[in-house]
Each structure stands twice: as C-alpha cells, then as structure tokens.
PDB file of N, CA and C in Angstrom:
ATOM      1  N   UNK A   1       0.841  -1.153   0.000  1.00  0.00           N
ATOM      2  CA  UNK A   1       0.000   0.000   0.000  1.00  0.00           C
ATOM      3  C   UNK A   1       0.901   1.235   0.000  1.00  0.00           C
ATOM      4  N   UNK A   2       0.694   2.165  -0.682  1.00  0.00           N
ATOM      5  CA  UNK A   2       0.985   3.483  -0.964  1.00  0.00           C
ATOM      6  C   UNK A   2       0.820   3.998   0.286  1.00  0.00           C
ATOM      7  N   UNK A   3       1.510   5.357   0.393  1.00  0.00           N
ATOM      8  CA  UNK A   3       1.399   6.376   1.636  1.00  0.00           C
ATOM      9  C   UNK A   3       1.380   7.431   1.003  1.00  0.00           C
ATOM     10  N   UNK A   4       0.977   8.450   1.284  1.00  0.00           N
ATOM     11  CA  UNK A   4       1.044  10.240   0.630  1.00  0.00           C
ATOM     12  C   UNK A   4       1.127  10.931   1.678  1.00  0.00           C
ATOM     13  N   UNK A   5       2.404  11.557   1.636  1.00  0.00           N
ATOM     14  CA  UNK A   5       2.369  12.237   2.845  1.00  0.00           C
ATOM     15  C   UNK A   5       1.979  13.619   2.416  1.00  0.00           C
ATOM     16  N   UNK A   6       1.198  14.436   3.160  1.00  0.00           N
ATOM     17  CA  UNK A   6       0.503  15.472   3.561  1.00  0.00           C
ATOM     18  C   UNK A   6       1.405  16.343   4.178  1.00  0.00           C
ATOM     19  N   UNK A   7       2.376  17.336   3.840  1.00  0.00           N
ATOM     20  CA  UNK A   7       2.987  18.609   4.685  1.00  0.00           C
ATOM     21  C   UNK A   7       2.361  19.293   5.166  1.00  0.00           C
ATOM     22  N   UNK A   8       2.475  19.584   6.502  1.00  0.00           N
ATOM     23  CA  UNK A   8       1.906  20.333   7.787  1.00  0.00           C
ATOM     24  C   UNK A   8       1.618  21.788   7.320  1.00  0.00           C
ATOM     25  N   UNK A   9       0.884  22.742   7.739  1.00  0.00           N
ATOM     26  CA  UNK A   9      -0.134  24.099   6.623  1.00  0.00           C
ATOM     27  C   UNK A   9       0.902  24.651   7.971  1.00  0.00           C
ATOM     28  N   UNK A  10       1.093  25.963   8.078  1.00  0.00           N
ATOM     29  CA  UNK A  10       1.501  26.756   8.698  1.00  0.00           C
ATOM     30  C   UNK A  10       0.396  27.580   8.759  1.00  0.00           C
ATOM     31  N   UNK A  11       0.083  27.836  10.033  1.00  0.00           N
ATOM     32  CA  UNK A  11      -0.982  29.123  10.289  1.00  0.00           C
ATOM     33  C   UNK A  11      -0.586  30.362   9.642  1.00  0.00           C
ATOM     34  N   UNK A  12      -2.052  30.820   9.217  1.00  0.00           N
ATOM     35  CA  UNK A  12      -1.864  31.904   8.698  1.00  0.00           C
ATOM     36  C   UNK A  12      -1.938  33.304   9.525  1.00  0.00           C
ATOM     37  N   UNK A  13      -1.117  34.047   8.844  1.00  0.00           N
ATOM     38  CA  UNK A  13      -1.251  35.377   9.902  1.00  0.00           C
ATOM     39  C   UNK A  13      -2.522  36.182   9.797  1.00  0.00           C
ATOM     40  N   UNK A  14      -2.855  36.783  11.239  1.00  0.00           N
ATOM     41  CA  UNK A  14      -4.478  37.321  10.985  1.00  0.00           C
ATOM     42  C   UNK A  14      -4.132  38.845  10.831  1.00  0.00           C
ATOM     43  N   UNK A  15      -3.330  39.517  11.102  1.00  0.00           N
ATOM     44  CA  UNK A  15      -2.725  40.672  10.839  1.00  0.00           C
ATOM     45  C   UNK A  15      -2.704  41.268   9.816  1.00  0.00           C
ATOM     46  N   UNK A  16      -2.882  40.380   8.517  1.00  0.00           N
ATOM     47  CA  UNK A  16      -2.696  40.462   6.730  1.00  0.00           C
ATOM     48  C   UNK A  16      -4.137  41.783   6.352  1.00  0.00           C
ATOM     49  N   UNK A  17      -4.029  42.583   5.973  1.00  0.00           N
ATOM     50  CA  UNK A  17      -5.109  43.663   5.360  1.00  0.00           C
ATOM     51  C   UNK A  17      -5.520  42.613   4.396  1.00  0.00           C
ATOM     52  N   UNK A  18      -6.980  42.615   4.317  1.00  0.00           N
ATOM     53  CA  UNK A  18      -7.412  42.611   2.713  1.00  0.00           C
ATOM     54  C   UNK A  18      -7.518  43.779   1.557  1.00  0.00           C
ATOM     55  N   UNK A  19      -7.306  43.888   0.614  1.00  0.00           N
ATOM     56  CA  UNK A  19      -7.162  44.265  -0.702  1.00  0.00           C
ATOM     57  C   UNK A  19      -8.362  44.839  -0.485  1.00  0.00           C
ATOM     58  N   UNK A  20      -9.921  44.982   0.196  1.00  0.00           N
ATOM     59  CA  UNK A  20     -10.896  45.709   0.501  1.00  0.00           C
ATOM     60  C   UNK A  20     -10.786  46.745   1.134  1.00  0.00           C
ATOM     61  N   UNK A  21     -10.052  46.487   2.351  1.00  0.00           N
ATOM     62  CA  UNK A  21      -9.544  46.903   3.077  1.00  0.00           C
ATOM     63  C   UNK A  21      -8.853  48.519   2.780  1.00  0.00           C
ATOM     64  N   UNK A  22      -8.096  48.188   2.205  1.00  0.00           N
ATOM     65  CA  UNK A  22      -7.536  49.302   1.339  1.00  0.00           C
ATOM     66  C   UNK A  22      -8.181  50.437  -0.099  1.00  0.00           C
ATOM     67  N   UNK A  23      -8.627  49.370  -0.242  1.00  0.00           N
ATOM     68  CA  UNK A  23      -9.969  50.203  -1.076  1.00  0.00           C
ATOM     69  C   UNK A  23     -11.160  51.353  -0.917  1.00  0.00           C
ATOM     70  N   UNK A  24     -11.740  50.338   0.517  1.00  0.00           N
ATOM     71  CA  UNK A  24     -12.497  51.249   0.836  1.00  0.00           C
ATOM     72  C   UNK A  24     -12.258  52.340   1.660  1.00  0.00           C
ATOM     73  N   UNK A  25     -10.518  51.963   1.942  1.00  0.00           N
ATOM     74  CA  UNK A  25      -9.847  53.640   2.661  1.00  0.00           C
ATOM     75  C   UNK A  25      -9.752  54.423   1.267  1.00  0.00           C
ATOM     76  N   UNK A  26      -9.519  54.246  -0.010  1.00  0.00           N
ATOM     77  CA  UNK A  26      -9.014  54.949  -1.155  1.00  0.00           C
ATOM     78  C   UNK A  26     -10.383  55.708  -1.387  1.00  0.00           C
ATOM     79  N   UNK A  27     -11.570  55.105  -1.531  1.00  0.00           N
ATOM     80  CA  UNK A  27     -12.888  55.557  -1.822  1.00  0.00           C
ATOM     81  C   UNK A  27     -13.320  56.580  -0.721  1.00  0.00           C
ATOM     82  N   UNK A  28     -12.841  56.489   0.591  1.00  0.00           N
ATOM     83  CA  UNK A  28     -13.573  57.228   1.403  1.00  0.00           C
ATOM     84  C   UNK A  28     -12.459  58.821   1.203  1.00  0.00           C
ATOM     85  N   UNK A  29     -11.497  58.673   1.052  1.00  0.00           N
ATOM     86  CA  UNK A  29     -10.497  59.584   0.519  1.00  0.00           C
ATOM     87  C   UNK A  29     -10.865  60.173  -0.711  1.00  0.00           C
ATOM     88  N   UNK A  30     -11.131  59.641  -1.749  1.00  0.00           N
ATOM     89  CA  UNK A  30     -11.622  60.596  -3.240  1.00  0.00           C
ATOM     90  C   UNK A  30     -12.896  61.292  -2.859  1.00  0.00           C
ATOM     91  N   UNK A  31     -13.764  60.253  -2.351  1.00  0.00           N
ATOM     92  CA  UNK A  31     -15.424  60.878  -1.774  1.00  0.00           C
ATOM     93  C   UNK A  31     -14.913  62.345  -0.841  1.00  0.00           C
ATOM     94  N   UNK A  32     -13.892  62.178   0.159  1.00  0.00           N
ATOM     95  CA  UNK A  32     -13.505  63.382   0.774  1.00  0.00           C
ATOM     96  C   UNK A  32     -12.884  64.631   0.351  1.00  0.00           C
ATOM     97  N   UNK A  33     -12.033  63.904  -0.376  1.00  0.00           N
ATOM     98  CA  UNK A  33     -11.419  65.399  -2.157  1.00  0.00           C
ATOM     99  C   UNK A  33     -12.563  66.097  -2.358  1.00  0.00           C
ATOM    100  N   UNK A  34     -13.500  64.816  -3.164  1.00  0.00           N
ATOM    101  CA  UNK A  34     -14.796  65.492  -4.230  1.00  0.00           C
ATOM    102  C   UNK A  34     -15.725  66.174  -3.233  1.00  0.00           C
ATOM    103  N   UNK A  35     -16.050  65.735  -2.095  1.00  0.00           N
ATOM    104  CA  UNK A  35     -16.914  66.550  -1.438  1.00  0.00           C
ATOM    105  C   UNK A  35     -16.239  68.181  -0.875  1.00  0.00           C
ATOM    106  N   UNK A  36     -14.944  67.949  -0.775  1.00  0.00           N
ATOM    107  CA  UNK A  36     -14.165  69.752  -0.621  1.00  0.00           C
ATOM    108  C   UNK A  36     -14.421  70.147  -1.866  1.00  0.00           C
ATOM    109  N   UNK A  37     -13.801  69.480  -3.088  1.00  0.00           N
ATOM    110  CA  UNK A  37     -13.505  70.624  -4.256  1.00  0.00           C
ATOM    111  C   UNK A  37     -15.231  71.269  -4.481  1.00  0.00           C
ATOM    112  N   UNK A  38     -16.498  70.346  -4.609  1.00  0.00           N
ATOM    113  CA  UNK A  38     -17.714  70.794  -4.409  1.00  0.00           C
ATOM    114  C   UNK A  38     -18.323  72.125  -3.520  1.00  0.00           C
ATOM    115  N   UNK A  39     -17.628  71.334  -2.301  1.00  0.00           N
ATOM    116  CA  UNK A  39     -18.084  72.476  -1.212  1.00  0.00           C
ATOM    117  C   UNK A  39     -17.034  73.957  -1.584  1.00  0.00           C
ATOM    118  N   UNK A  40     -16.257  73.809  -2.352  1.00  0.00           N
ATOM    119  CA  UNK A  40     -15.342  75.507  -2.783  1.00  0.00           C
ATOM    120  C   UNK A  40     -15.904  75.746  -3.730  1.00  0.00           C
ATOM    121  N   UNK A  41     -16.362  74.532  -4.633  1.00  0.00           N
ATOM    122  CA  UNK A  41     -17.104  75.833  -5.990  1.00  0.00           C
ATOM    123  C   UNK A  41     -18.363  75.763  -5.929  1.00  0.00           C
ATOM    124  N   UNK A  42     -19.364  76.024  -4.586  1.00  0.00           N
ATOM    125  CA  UNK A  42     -20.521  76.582  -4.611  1.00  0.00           C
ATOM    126  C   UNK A  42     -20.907  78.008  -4.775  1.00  0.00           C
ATOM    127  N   UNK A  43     -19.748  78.949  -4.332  1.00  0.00           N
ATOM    128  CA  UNK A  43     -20.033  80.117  -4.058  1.00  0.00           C
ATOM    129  C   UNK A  43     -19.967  80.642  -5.858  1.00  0.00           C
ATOM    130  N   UNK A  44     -18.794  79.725  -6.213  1.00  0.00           N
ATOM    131  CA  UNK A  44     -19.016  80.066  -8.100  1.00  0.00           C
ATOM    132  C   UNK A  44     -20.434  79.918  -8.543  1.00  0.00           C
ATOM    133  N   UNK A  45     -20.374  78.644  -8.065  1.00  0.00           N
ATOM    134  CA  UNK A  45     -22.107  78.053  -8.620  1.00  0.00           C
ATOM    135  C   UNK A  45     -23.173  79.160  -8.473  1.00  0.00           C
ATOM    136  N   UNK A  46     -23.423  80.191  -7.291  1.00  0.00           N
ATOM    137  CA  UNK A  46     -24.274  80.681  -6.299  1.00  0.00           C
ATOM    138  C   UNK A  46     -24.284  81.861  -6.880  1.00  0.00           C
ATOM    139  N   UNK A  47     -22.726  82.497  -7.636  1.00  0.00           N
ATOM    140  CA  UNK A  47     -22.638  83.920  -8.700  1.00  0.00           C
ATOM    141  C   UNK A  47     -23.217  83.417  -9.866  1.00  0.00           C
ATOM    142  N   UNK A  48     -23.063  82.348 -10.198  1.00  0.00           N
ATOM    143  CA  UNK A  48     -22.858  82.343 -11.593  1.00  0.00           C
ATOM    144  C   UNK A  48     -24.574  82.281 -12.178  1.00  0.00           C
ATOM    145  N   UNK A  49     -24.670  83.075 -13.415  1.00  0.00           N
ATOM    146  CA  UNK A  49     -26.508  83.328 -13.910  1.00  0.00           C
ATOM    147  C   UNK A  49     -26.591  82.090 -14.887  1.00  0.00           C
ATOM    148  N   UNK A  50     -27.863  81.724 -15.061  1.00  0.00           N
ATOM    149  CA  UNK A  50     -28.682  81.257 -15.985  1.00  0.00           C
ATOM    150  C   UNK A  50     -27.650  81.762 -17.394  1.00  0.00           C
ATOM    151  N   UNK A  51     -28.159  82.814 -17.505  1.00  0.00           N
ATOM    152  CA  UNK A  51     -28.083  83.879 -18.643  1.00  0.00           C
ATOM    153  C   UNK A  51     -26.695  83.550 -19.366  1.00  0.00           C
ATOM    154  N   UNK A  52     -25.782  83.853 -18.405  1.00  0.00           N
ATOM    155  CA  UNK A  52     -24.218  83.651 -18.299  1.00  0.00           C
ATOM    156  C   UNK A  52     -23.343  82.583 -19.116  1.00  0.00           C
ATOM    157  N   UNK A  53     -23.935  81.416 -17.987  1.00  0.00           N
ATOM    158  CA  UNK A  53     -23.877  80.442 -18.777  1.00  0.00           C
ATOM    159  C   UNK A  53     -24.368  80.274 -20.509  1.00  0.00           C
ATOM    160  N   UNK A  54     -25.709  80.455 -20.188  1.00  0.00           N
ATOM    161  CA  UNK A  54     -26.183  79.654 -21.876  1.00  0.00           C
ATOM    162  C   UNK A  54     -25.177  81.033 -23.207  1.00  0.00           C
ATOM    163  N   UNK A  55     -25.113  82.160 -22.405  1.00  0.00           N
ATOM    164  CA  UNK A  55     -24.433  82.902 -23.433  1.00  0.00           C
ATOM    165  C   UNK A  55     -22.869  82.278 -23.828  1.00  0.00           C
ATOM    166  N   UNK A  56     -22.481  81.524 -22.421  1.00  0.00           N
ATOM    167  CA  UNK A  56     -20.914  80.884 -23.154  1.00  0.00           C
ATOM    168  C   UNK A  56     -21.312  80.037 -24.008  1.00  0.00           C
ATOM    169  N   UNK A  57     -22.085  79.044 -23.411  1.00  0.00           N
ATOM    170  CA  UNK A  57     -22.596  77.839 -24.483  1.00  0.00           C
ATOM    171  C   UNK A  57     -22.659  78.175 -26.063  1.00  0.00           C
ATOM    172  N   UNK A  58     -23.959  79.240 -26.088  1.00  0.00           N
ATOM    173  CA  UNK A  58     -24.127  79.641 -27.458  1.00  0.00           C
ATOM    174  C   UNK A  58     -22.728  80.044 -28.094  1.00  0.00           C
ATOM    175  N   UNK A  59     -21.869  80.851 -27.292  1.00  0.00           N
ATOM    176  CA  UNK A  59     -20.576  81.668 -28.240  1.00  0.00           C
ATOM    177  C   UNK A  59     -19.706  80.288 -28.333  1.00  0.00           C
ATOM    178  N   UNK A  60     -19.518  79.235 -27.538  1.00  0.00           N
ATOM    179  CA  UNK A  60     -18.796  77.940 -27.817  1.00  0.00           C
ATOM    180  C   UNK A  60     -19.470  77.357 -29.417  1.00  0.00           C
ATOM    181  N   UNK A  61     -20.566  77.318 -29.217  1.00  0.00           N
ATOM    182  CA  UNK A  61     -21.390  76.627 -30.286  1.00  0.00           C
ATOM    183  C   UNK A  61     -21.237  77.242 -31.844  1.00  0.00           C
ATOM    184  N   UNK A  62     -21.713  78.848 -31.809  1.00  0.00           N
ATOM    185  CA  UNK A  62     -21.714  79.297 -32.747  1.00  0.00           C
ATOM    186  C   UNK A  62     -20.134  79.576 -33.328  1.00  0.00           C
ATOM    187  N   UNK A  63     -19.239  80.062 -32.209  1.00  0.00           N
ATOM    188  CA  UNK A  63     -17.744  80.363 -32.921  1.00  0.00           C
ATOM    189  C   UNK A  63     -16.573  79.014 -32.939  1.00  0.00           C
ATOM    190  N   UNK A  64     -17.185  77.808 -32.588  1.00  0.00           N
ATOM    191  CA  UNK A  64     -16.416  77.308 -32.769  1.00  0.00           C
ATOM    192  C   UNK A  64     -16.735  75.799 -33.273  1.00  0.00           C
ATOM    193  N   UNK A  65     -18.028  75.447 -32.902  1.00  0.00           N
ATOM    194  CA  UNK A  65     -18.444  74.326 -33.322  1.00  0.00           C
ATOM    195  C   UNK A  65     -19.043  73.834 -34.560  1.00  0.00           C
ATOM    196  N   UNK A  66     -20.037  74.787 -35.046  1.00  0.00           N
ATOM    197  CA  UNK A  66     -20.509  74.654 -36.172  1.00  0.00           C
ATOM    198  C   UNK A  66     -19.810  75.202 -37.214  1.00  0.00           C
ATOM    199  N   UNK A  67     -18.445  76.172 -37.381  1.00  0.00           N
ATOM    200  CA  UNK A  67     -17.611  76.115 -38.228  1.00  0.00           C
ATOM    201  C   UNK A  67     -16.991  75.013 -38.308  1.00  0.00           C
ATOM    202  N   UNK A  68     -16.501  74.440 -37.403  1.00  0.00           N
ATOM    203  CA  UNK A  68     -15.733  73.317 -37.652  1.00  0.00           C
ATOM    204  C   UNK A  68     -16.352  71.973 -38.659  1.00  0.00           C
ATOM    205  N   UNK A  69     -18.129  72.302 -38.119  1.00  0.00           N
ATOM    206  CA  UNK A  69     -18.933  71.299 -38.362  1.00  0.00           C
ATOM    207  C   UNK A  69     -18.650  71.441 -40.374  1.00  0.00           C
ATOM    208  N   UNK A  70     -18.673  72.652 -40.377  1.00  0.00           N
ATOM    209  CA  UNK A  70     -19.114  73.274 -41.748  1.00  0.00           C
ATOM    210  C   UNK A  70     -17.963  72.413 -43.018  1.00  0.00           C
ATOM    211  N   UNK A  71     -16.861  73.079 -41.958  1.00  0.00           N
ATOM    212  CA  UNK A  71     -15.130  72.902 -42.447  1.00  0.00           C
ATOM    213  C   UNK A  71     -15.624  71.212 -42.705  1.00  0.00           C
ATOM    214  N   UNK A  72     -15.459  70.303 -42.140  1.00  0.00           N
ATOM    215  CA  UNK A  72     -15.717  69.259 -42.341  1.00  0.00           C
ATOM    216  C   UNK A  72     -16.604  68.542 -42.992  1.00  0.00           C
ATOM    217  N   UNK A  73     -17.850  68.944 -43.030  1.00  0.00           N
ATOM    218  CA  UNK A  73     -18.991  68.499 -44.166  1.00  0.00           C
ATOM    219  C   UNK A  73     -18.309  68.532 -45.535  1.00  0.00           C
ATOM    220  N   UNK A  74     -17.810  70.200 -45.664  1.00  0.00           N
ATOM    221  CA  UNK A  74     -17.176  70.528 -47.011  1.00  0.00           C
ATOM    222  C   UNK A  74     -15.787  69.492 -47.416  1.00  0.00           C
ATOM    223  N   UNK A  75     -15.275  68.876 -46.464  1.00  0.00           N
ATOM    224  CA  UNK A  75     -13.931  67.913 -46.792  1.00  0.00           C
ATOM    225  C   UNK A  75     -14.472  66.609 -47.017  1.00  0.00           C
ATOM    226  N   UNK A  76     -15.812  66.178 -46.111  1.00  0.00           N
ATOM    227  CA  UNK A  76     -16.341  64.942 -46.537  1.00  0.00           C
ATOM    228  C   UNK A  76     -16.979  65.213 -48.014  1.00  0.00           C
ATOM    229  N   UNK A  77     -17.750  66.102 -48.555  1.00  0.00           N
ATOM    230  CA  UNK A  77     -18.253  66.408 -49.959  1.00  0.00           C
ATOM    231  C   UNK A  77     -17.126  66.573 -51.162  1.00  0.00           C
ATOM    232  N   UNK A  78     -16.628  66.951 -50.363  1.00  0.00           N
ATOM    233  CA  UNK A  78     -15.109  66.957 -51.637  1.00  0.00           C
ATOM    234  C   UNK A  78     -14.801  65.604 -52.033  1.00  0.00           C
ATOM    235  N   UNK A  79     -14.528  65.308 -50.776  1.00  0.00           N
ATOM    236  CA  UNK A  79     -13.927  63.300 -51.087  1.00  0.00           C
ATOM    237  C   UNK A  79     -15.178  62.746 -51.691  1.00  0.00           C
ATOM    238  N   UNK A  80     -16.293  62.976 -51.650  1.00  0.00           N
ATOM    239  CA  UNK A  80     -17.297  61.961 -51.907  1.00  0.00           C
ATOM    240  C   UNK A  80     -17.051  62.791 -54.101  1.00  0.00           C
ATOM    241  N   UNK A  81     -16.814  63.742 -53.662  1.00  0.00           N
ATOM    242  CA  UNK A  81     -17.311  64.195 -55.532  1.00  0.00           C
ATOM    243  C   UNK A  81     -16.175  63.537 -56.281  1.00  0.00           C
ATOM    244  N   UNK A  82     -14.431  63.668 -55.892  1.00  0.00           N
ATOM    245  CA  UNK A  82     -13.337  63.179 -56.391  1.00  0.00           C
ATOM    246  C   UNK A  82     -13.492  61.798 -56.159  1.00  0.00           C
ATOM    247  N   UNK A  83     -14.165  60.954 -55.058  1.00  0.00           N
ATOM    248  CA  UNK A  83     -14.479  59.705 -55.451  1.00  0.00           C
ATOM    249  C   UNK A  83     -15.416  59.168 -56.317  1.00  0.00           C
ATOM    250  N   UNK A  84     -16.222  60.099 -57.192  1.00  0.00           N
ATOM    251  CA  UNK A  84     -17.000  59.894 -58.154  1.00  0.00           C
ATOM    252  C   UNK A  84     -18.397  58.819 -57.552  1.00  0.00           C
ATOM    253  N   UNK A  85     -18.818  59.453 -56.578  1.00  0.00           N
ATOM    254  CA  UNK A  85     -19.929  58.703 -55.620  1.00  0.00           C
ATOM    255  C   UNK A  85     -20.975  59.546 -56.580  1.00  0.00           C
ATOM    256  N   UNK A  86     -22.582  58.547 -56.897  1.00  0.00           N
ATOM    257  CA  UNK A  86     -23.077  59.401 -57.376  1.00  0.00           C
ATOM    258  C   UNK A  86     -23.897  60.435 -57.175  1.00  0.00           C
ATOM    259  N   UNK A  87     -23.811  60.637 -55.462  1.00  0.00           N
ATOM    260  CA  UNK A  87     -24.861  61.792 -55.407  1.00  0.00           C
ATOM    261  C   UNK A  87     -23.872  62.808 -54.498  1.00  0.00           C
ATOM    262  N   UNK A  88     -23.096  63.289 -55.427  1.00  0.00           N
ATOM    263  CA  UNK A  88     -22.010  64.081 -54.875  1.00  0.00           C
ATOM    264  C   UNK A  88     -22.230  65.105 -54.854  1.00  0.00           C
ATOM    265  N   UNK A  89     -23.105  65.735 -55.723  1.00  0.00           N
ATOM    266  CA  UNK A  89     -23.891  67.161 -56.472  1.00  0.00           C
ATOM    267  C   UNK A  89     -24.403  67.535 -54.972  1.00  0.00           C
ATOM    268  N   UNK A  90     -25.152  66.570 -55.015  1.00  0.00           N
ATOM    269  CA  UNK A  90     -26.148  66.946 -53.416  1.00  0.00           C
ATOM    270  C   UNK A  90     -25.237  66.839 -52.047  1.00  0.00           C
ATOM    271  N   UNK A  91     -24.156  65.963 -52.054  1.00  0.00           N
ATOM    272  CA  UNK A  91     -23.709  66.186 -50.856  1.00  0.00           C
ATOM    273  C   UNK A  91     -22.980  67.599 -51.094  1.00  0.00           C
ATOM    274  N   UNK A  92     -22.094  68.041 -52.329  1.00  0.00           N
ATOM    275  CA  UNK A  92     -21.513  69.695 -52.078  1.00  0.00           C
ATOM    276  C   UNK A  92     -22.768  70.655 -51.576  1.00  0.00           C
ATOM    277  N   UNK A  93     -23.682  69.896 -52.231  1.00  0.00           N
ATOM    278  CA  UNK A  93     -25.176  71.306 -52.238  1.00  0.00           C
ATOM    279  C   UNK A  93     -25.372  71.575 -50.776  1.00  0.00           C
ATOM    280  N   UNK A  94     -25.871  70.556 -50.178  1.00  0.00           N
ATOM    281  CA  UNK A  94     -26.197  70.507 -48.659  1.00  0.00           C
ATOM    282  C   UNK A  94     -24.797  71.094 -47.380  1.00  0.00           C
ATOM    283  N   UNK A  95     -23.509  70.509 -48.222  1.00  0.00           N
ATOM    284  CA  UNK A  95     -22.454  71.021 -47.483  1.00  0.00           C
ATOM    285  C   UNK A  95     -22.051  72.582 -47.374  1.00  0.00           C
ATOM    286  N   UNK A  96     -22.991  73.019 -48.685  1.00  0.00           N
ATOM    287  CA  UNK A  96     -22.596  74.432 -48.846  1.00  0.00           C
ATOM    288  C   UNK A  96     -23.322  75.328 -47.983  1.00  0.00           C
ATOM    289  N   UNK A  97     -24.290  74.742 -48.177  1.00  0.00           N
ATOM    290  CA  UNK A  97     -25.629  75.348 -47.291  1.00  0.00           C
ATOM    291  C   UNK A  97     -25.106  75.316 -45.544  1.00  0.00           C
ATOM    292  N   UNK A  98     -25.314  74.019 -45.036  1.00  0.00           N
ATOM    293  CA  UNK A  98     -24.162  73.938 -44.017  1.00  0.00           C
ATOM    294  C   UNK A  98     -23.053  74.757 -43.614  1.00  0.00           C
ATOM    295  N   UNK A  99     -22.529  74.925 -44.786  1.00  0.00           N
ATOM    296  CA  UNK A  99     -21.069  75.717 -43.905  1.00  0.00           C
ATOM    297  C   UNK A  99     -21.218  77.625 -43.987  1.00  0.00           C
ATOM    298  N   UNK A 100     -22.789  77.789 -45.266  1.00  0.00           N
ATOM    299  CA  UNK A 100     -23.728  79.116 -44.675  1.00  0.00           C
ATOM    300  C   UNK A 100     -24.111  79.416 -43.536  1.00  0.00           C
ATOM    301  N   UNK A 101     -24.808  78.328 -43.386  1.00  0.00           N
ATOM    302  CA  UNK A 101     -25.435  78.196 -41.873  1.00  0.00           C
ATOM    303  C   UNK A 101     -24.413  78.556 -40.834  1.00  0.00           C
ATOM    304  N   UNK A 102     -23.166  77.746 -41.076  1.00  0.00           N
ATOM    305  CA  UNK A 102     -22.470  77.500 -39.743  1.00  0.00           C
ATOM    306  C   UNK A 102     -21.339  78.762 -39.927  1.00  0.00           C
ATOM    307  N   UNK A 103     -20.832  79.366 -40.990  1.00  0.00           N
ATOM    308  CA  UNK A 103     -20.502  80.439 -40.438  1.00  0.00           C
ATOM    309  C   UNK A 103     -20.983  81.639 -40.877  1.00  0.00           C
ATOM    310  N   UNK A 104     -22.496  81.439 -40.898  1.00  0.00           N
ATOM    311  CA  UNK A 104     -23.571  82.799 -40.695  1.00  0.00           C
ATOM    312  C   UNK A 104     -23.836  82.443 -39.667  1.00  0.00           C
ATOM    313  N   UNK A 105     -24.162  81.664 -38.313  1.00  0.00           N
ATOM    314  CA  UNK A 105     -24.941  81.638 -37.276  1.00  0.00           C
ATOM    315  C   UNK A 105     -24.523  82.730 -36.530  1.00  0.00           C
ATOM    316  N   UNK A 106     -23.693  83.065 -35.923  1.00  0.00           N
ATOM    317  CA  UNK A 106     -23.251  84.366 -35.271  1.00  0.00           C
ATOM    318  C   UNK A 106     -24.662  85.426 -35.826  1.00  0.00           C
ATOM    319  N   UNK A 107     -24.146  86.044 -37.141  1.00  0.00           N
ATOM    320  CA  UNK A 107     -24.787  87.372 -37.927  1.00  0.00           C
ATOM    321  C   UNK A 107     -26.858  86.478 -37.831  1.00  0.00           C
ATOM    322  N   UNK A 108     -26.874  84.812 -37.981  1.00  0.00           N
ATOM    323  CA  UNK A 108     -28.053  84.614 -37.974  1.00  0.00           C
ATOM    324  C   UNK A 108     -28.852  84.947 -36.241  1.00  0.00           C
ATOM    325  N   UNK A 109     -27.999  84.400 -35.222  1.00  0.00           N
ATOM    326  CA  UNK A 109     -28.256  84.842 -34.014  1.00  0.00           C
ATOM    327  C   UNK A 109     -28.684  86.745 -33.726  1.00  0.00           C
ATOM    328  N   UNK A 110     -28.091  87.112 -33.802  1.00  0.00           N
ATOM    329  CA  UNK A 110     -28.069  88.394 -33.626  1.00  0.00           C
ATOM    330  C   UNK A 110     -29.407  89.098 -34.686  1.00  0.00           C
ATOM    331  N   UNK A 111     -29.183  88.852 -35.633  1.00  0.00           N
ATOM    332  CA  UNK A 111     -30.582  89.310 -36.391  1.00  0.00           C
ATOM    333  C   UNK A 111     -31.447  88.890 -35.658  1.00  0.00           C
ATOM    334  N   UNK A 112     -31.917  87.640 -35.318  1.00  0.00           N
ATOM    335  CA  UNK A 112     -33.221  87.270 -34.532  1.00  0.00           C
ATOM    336  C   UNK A 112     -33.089  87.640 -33.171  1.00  0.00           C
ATOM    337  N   UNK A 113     -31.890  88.199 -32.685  1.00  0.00           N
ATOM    338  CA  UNK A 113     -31.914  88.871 -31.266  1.00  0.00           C
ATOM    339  C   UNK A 113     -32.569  90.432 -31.572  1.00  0.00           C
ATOM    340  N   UNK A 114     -32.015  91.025 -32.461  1.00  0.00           N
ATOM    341  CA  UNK A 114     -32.594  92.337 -33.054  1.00  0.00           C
ATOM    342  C   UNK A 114     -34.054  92.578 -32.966  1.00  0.00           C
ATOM    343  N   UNK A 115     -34.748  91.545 -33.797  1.00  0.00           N
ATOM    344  CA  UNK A 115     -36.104  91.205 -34.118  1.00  0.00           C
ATOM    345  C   UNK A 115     -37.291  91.092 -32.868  1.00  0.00           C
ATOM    346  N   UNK A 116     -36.409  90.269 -31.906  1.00  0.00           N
ATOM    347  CA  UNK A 116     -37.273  90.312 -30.609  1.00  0.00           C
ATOM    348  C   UNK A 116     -37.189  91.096 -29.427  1.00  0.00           C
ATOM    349  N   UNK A 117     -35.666  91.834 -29.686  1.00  0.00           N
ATOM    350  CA  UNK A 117     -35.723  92.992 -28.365  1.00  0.00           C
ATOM    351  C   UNK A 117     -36.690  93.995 -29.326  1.00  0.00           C
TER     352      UNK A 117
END
C-alpha cells in the first residue's frame, strides 16, 4: 500500500489587510477630495446666472463648433465628388448650405436677437 504524505499548513497570519480593506480607505479619501472641491465651488455656482452660462454655451457653439462642423462636411463632400460617388452634387449642395449656416450663425443669431428685443 501506498502512503502520501501530507505537509503540515503553517498558520496563517491574521494581521494580513485585505485588498478591501484598502480600497475602501481609497474611496472614502476621493469621496472626501470630491466633497471639498464641491463644497469651494458653490459660491461660483451661487454667482454664476442662468443667462451667463447659456451665453458661453451659445458663443462655444456658434464660434467654434458649427464652423468646424461646416469645415468638415465641405472635406467629406469633396472626397465623396473626387471619389466619383453618385450623389455628390447633393452632398456639395447641402455642405454648402451647411457651412452658410455655420458660419452665418453668429450674424443669424443676432438678427433674430434684433427682431425680438
């Protein structure tokens, strides 16, 4: 008959952190960052208008987004006409219009601001 011997386990140490352990010190630490940097920019929050805001938004939008949008329609319509796609006519047409739109919106904003003050 066979024998298998079995080596003796050494106790384990109870002292060892778990990997949770440490975690949920890291989480209670960011939660404590994010709740300061919050609690300092209320008083921004508390100045800052309605109005204010949507006026950056719009000047983000109109001076910088929808040109870009424009710029790009017009580079995708180009490639589509030199790739001899056949409805290329209409993609320059629509791109042109587009990049009217997008860098008239400024002069289009302001006219309809005119109109309603």
């Amino acid at each position: 008959m066979n024998t298998i011997l079995i080596p003796e386990s050494k106790p384990i140490s109870t002292n060892v952190r778990s990997p949770t352990a440490s975690t949920s010190k890291l989480v209670r630490w960011l939660l404590g960052i994010a709740g300061i940097a919050v609690a300092m920019s209320l008083p921004l929050v508390a100045v800052a208008s309605v109005e204010g805001s949507l006026i950056a938004v719009q000047a983000k939008l109109v001076g910088t987004i929808l040109p870009l949008a424009a710029i790009c329609g017009l580079v995708v319509a180009g490639f589509s006409f030199v790739a001899g796609h056949p409805q290329a006519r209409s993609h320059l047409t629509l791109a042109i219009m587009g990049a009217v739109i997008g860098f008239g919106a400024e002069s289009i904003v302001a006219l309809i601001r005119s109109l309603i003050q």
